[in-house]
Protein backbone atom coordinates (compact mmCIF):
# COMPACT_ATOMS: atom_id res chain seq x y z
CA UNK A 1 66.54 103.71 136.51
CA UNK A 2 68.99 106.37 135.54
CA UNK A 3 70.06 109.47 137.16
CA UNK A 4 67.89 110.70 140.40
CA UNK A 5 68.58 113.32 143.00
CA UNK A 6 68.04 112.49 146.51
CA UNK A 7 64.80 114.54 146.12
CA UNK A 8 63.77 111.75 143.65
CA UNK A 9 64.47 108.79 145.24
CA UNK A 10 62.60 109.81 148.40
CA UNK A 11 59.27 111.15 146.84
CA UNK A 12 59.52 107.55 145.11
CA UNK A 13 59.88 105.75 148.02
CA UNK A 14 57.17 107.68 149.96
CA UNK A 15 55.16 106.60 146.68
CA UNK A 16 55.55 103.44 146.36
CA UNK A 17 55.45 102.56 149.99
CA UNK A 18 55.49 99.29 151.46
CA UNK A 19 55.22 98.00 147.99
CA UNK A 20 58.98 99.08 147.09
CA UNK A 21 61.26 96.24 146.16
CA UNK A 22 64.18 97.58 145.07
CA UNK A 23 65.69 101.17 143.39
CA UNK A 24 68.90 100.58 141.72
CA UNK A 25 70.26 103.88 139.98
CA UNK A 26 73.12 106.73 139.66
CA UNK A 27 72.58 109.23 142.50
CA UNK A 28 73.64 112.58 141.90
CA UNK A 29 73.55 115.24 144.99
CA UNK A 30 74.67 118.97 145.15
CA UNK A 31 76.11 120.31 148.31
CA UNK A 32 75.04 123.60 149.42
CA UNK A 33 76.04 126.15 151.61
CA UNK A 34 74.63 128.37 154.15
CA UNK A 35 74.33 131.91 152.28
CA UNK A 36 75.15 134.13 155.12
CA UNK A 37 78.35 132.79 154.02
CA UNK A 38 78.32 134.71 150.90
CA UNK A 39 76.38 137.17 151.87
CA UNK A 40 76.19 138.64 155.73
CA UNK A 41 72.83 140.06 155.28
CA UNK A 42 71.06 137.31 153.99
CA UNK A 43 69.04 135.74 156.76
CA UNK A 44 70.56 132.42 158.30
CA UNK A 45 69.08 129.23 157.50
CA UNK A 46 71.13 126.09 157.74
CA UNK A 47 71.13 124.99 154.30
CA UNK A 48 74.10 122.94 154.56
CA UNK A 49 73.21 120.95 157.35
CA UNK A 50 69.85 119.87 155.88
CA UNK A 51 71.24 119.19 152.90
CA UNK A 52 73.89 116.97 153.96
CA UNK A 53 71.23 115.17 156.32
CA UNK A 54 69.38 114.89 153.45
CA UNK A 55 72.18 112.70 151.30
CA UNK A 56 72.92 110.72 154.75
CA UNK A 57 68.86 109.82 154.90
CA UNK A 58 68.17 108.69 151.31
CA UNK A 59 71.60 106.66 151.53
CA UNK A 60 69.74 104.86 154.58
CA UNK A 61 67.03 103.76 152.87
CA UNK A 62 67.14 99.70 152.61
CA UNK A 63 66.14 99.38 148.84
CA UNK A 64 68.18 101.83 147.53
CA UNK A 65 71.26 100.33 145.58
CA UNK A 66 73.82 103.18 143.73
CA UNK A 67 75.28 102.62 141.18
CA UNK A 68 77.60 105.78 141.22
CA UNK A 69 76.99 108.26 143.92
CA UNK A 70 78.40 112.11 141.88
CA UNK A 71 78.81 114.71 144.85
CA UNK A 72 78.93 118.11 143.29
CA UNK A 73 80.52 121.15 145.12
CA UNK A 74 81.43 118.92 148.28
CA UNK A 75 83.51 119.61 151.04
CA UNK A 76 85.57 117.57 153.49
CA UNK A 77 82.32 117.34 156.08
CA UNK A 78 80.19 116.29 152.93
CA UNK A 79 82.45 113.56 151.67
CA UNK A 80 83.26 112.28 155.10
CA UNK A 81 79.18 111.99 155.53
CA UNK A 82 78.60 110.50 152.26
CA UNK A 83 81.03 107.91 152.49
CA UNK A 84 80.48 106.88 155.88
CA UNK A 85 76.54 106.62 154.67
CA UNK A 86 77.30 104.65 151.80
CA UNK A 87 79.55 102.35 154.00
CA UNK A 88 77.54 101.64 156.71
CA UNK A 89 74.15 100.46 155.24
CA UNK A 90 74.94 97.19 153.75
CA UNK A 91 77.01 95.98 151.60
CA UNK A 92 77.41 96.89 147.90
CA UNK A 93 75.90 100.23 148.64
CA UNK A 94 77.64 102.26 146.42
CA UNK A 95 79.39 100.79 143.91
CA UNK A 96 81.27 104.00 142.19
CA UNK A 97 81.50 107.44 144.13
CA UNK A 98 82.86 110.30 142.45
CA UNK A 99 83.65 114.04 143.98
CA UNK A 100 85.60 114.85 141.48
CA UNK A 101 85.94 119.08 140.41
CA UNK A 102 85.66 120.42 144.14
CA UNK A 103 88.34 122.15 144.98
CA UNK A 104 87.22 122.24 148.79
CA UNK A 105 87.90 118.77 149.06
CA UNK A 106 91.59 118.60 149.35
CA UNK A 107 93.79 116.46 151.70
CA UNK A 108 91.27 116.33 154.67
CA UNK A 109 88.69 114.87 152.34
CA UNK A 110 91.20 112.32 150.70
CA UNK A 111 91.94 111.70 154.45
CA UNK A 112 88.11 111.27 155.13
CA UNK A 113 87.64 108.71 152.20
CA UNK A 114 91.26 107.14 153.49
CA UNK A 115 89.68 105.93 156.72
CA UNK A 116 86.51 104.66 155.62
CA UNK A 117 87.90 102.79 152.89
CA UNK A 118 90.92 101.59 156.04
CA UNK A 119 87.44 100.08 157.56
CA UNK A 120 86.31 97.86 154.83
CA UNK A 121 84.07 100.15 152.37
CA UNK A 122 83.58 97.46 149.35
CA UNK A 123 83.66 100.69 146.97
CA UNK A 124 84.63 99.75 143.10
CA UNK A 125 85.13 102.53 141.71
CA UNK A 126 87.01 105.81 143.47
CA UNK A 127 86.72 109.52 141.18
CA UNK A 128 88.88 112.22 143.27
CA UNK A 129 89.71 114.21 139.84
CA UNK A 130 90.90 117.70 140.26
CA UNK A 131 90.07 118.07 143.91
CA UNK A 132 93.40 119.97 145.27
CA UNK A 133 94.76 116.34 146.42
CA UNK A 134 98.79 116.44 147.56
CA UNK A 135 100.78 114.23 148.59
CA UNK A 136 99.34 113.96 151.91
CA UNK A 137 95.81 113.18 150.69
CA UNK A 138 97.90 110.62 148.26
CA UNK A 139 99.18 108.92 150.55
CA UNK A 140 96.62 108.06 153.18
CA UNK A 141 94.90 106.69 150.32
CA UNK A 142 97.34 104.31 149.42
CA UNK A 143 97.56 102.68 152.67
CA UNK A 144 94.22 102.52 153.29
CA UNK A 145 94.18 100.71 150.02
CA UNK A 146 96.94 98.26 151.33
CA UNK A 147 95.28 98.17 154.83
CA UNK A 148 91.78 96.91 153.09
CA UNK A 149 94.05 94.55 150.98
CA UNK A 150 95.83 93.38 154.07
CA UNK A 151 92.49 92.74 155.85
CA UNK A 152 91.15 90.94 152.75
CA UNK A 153 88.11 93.66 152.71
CA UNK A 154 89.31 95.75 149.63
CA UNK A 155 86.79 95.39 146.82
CA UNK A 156 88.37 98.54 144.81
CA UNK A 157 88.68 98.39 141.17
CA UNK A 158 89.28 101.97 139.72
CA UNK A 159 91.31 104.68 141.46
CA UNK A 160 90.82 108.40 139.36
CA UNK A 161 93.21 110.93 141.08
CA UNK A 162 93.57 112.93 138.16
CA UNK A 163 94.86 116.77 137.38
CA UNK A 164 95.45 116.97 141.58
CA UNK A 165 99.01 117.92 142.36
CA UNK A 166 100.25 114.27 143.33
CA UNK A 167 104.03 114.38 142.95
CA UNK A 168 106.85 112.17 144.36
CA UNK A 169 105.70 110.77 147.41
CA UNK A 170 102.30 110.28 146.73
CA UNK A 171 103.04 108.37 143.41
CA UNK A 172 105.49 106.19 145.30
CA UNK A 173 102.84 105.29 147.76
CA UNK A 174 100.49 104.41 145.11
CA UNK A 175 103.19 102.45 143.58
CA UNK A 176 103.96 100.36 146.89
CA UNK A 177 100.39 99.70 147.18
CA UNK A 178 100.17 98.34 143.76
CA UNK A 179 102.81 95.62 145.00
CA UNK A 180 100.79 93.88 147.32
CA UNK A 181 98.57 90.79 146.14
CA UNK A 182 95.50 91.88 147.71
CA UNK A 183 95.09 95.37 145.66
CA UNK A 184 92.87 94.12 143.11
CA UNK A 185 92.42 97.63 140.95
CA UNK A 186 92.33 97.62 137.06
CA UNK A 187 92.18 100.66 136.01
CA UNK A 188 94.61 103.51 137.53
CA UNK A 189 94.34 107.50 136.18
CA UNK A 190 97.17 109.84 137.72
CA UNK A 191 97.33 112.30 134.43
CA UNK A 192 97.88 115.97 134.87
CA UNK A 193 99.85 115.70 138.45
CA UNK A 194 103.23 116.46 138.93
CA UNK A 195 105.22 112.98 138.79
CA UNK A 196 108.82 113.19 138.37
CA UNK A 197 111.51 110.11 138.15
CA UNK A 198 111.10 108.45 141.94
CA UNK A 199 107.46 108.76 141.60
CA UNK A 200 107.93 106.87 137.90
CA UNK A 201 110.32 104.45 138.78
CA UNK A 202 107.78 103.27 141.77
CA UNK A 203 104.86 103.57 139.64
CA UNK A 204 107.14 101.28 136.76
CA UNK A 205 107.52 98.56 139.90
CA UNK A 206 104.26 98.34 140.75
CA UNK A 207 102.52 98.08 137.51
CA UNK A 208 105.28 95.34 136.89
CA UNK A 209 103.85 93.14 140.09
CA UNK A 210 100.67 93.76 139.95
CA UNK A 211 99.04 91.09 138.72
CA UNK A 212 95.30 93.05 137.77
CA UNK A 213 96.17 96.51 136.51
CA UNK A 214 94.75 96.58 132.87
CA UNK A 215 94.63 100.33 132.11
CA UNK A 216 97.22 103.13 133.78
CA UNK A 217 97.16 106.97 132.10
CA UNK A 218 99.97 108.85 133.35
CA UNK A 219 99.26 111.76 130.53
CA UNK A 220 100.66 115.17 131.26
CA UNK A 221 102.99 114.77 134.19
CA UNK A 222 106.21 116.13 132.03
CA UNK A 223 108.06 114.05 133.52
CA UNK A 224 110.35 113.80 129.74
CA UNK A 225 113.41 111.36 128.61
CA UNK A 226 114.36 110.96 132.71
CA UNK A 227 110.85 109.65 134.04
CA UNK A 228 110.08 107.11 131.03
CA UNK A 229 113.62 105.54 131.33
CA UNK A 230 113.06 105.08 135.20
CA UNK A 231 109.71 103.98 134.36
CA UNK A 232 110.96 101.59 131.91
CA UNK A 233 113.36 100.32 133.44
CA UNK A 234 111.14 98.81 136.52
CA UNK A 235 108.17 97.80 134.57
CA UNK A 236 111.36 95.41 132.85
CA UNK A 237 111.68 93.97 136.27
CA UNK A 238 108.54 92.43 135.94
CA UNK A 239 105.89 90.89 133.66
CA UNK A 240 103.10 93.10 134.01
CA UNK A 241 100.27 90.03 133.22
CA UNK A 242 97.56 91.65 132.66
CA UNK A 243 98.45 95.29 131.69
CA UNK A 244 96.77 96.57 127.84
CA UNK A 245 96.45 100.14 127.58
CA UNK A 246 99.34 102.73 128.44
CA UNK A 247 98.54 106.25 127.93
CA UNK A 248 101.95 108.82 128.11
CA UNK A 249 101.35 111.74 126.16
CA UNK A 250 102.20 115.50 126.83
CA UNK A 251 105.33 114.27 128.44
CA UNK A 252 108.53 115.78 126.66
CA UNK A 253 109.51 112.10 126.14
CA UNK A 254 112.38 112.50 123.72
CA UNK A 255 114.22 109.51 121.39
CA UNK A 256 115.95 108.02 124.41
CA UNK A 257 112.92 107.59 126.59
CA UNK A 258 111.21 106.19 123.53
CA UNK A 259 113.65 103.68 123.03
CA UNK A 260 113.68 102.52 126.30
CA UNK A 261 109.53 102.36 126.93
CA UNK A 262 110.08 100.07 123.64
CA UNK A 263 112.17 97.59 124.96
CA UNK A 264 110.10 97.14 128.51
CA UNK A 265 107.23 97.05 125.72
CA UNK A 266 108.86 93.83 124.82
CA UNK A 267 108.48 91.71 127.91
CA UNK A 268 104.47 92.44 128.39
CA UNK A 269 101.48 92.16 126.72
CA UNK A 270 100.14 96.18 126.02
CA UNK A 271 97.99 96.40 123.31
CA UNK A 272 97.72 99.95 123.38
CA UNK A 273 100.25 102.67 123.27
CA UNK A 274 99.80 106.34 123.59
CA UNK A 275 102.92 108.87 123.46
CA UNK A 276 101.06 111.68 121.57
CA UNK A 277 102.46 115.10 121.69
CA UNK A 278 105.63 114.44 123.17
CA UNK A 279 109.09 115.00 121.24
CA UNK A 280 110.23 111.64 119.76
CA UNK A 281 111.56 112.79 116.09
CA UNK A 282 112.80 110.80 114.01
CA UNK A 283 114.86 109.03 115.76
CA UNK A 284 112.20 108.46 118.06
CA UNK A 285 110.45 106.26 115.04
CA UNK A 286 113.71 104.31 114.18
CA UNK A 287 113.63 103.40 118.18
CA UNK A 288 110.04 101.89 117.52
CA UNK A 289 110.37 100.50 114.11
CA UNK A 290 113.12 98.43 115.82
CA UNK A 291 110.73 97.25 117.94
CA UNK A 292 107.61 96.99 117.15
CA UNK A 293 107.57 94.08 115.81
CA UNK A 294 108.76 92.45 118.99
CA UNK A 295 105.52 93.80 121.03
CA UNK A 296 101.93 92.44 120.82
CA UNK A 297 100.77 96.72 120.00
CA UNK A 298 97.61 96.65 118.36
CA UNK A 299 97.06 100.36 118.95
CA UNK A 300 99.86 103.25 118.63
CA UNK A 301 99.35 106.69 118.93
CA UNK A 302 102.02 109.07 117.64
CA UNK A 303 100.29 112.30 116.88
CA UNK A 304 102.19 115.31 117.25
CA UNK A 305 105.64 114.37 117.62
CA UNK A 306 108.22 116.00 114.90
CA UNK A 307 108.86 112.70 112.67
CA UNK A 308 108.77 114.49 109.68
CA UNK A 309 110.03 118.09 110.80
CA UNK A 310 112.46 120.31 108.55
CA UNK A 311 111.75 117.59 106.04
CA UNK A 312 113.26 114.62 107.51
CA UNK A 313 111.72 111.64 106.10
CA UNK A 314 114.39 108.81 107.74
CA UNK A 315 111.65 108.26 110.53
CA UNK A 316 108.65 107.31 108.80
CA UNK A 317 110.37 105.57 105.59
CA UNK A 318 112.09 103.10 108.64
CA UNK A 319 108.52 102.41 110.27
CA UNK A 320 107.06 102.00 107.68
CA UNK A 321 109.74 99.54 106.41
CA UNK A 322 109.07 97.94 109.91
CA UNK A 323 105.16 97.87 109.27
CA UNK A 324 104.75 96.09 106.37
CA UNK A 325 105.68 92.82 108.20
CA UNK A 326 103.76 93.55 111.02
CA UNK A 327 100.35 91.67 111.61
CA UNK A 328 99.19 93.37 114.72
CA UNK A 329 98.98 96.81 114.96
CA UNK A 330 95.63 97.69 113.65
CA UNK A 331 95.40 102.07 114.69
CA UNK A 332 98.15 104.44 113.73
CA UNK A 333 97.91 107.91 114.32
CA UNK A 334 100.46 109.88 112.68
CA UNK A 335 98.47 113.14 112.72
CA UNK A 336 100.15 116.57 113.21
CA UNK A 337 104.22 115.64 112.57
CA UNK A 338 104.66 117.66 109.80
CA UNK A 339 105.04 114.86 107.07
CA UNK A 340 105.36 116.47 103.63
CA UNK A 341 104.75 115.06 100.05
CA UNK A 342 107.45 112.45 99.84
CA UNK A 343 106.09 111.00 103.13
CA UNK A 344 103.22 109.70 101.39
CA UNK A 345 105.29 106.84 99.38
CA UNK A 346 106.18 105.43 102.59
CA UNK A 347 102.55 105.30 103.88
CA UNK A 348 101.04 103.27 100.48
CA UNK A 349 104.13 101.17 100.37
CA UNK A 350 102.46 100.05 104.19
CA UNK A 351 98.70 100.10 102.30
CA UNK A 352 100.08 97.42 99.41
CA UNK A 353 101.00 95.04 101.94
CA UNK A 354 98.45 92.56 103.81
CA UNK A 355 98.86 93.95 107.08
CA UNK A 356 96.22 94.18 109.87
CA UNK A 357 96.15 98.25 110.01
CA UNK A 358 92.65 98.56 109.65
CA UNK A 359 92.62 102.60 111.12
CA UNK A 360 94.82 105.59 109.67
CA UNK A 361 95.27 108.60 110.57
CA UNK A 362 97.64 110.96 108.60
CA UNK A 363 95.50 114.61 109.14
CA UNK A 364 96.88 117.69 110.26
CA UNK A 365 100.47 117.55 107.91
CA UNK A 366 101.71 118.84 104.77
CA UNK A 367 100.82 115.70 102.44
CA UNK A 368 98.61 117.70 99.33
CA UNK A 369 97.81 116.49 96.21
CA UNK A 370 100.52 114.35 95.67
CA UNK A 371 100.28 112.41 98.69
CA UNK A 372 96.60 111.92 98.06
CA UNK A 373 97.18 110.51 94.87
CA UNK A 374 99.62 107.98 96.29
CA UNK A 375 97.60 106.71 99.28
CA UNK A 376 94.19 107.07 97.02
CA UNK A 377 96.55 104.35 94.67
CA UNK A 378 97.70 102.40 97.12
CA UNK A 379 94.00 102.21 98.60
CA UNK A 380 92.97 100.87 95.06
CA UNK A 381 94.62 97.80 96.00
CA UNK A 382 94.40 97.20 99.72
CA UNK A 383 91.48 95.00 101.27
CA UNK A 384 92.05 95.83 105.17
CA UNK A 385 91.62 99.44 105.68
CA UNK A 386 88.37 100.58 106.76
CA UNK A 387 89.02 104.32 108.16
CA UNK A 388 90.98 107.39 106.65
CA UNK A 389 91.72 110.48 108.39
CA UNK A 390 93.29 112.91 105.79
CA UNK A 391 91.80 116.29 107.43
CA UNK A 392 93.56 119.72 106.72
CA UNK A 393 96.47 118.49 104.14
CA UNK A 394 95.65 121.39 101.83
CA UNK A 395 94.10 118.86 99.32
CA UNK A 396 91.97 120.53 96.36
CA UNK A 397 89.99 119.29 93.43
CA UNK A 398 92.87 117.18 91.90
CA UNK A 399 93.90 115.03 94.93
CA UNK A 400 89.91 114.80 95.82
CA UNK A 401 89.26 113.69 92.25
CA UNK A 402 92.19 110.87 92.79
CA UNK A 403 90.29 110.00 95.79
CA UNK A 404 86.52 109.21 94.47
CA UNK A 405 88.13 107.29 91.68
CA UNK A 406 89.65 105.21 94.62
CA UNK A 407 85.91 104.99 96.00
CA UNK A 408 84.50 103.98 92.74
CA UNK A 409 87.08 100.72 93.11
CA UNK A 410 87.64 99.92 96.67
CA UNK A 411 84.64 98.52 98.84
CA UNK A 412 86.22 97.60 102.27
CA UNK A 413 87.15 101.17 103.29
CA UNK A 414 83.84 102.74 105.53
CA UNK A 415 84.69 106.18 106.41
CA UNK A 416 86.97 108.67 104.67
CA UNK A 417 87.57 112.13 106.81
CA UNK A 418 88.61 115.37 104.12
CA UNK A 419 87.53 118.15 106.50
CA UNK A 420 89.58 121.40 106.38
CA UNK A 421 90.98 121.03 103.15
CA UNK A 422 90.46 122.94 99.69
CA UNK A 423 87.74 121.01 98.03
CA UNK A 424 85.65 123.27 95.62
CA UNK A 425 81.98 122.26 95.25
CA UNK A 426 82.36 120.72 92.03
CA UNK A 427 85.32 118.81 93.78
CA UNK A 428 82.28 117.80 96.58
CA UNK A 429 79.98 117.14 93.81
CA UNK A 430 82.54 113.48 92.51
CA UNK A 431 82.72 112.84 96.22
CA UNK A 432 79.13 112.56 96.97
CA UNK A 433 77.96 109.80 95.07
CA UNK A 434 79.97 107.57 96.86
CA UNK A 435 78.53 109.14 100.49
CA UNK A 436 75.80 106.58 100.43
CA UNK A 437 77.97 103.45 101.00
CA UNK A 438 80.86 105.39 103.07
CA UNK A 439 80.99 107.92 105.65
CA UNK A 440 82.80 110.53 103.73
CA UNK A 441 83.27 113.66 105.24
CA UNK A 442 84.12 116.67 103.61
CA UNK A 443 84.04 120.42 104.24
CA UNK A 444 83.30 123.61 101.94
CA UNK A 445 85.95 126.31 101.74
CA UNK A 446 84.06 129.48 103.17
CA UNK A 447 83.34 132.33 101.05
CA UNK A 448 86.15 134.72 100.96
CA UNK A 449 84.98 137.80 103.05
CA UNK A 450 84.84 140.99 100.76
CA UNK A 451 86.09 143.66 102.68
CA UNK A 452 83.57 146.93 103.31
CA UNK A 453 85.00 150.46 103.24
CA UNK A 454 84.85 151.46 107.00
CA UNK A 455 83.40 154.46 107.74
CA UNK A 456 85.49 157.52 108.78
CA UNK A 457 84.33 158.91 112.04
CA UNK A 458 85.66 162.62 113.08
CA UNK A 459 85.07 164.74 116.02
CA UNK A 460 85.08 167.76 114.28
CA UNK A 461 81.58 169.07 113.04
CA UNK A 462 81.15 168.87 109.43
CA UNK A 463 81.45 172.12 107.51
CA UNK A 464 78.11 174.09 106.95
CA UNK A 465 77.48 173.98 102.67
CA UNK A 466 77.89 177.76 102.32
């Protein structure tokens, strides 16, 4: 089944009676409150009570099996019932449970979760996002964690503490619990918190001995050139087996953090590599072209991130250089860095080789006609690209009638993305033959908004025609 509310699940059961089986679906439950508590002269009735009772009840029932249990608008007393519930009526009862965007929650309900999970819950998946955790909440979630490791009881696979205000202490926590052999989780989110170097650096360890961790997003912590050299520097200490995807971006990560995330990058295995919308420059992209060829990356994301500001070109020209040896990396995203005309050589000089880049996206910069014309040539001649991204690089008729020529010759490439550029209609009109055999997008200018004479308004009566 898919998504029920407890209100569901029990007229079903009561339906199907001694007949039911077995109900496997995603249970979704709202919490609500008594409303003399928002308004003093609305009669009492206890709403919250009953409700939670009700959640604790259809949890109880033998042939239910969850699939992911969404609270919505919980509290600490809600979360504490619902997990206890979902703990204590056999096992694999709940396999994901997710409070996440209730502010009420905070550390007591981390704390709640803490010491049912302390007790053996086999939860898989754990979703706390943006519930007002600290480090307090943090941390008695990490050693329950280790506890249920130590005890050989922990089953938990993905830990989502997300946009709470996890700083230091709780991130070291998390990263001691990471160390121990019997924390078995895959998939860690801690974006949007507040982690600084220490928290980094014991993150960086953890993730280095852990021999499961596949996925970690530590977006939007800020925690610049200072945190990814501490992290860097202890994911180096290990070998990080089985880690793929690291996501850093909105972090003020400068050239020197870049160059030293490369060379941990080195040692492991990541296939994926986000530092979007940070500050790496130039010199930033020497720091990786160095590199990259020394990683396994199949994936890179560096959207957003100056290479070519104020003209500077020495950036891209040395990845690219770097690139056209490389048979790995299959996505780059170079979108919003301000690369300008001259750019574009360096980008088809990557398209004539036979590399694996199979994805590219060069949208948001300052590339025009020109730079159409050379990546439409180089495209004329390369046989592994299937996706362009060229959106908003103020390209018009000419550099969209370089492009359908390239169309009319090249039959690997599947999707071609011109939104927010100048294309006329009759510049649409050469594009849309080819539309049938690839997903080319395009987008009309607007009509240009004539103007009306506003009307004068006075407060002053007109004048009487005498």
């Amino acid at each position: 089944m898919g998504k029920l509310t407890t209100k569901d699940v029990r007229a079903y059961a009561r339906a199907i009676g001694t007949r039911l089986r077995k109900i496997t679906c995603d249970l979704g439950h709202k919490i609500l409150y008594d409303p003399i508590r928002r308004d003093p002269t609305a009669k009492y009735v206890d709403v919250y009570d009953d409700n939670v009772q009700d959640l604790v009840e259809t949890l109880a029932i033998p042939q239910l099996h969850v699939r992911r249990l969404k609270l919505h608008s919980s509290d600490p007393g809600s979360v504490r019932a619902a997990a206890v519930a979902a703990a204590s009526n056999g096992p694999n009862k709940v396999e994901s449970f997710d409070a996440s965007w209730s502010l009420r929650i905070s550390n007591e309900g981390a704390r709640a979760v803490a010491e049912v999970l302390a007790q053996g819950w086999d939860l898989k998946r754990l979703a706390l996002r943006k519930v007002n955790i600290s480090d307090d909440g943090a941390v008695s979630l990490a050693e329950a964690i280790k506890a249920s490791a130590e005890s050989g009881t922990s089953k938990l696979r993905w830990l989502d503490l997300g946009s709470n205000d996890v700083r230091s202490r709780g991130a070291v926590a998390i990263g001691e619990a990471l160390e121990h052999p019997g924390v078995n989780i895959t998939r860690l989110t801690l974006r949007g918190n507040g982690i600084c170097s220490e928290g980094m650096d014991a993150l960086g360890k953890g993730i280095s001995m852990s021999s499961t961790l596949r996925r970690i997003d530590l977006a939007h912590n800020g925690f610049g050139d200072r945190g990814a050299i501490a992290f860097a520097d202890a994911l180096s200490r290990g070998t990080a087996p089985n880690l793929r995807v690291l996501l850093l971006g909105f972090n003020s990560i400068g050239p020197d953090g870049m160059r030293a995330l490369m060379q941990a990058l080195m040692h492991t295995d990541v296939e994926h590599l986000d530092v979007g919308c940070n500050v790496i420059g130039a010199s930033g992209a020497k720091a990786i072209a160095e590199m990259i060829n020394s990683t396994r990356l199949k994936s890179l994301n560096l959207a957003c991130n100056n290479i070519g500001l104020r003209g500077e070109r020495s950036g891209l020209t040395a990845l690219a250089k770097a690139l056209e040896k490389n048979k790995t990396l299959e996505i780059l995203n170079l979108r919003g860095n301000a690369l300008h005309t001259n750019c574009a050589q360096d980008i088809a000089d990557v398209l004539l080789e036979e590399t694996a880049l199979i994805q590219l996206n060069v949208g948001y910069n300052e590339l025009y006609d020109n730079g159409a014309w050379e990546i439409a040539e180089a495209l004329e001649e390369n046989t592994t690209l299937l996706g362009l991204d060229f959106q908003r690089n103020e390209v018009t008729d000419a550099g969209a009638s370089n492009i359908a020529k390239t169309l009319a010759v090249n039959s690997i490439i599947q999707e071609i993305d011109l939104r927010s550029n100048m294309i006329s209609s009759e510049g649409v009109a050469k594009l849309q033959p080819y539309g049938l055999k690839t997903n080319t997008r395009w987008q009309l200018e607007p009509p240009k908004y004539k103007e009306k004479p506003k009307p004068r308004f006075s407060a002053r009566k007109p004048k009487a025609n005498k």
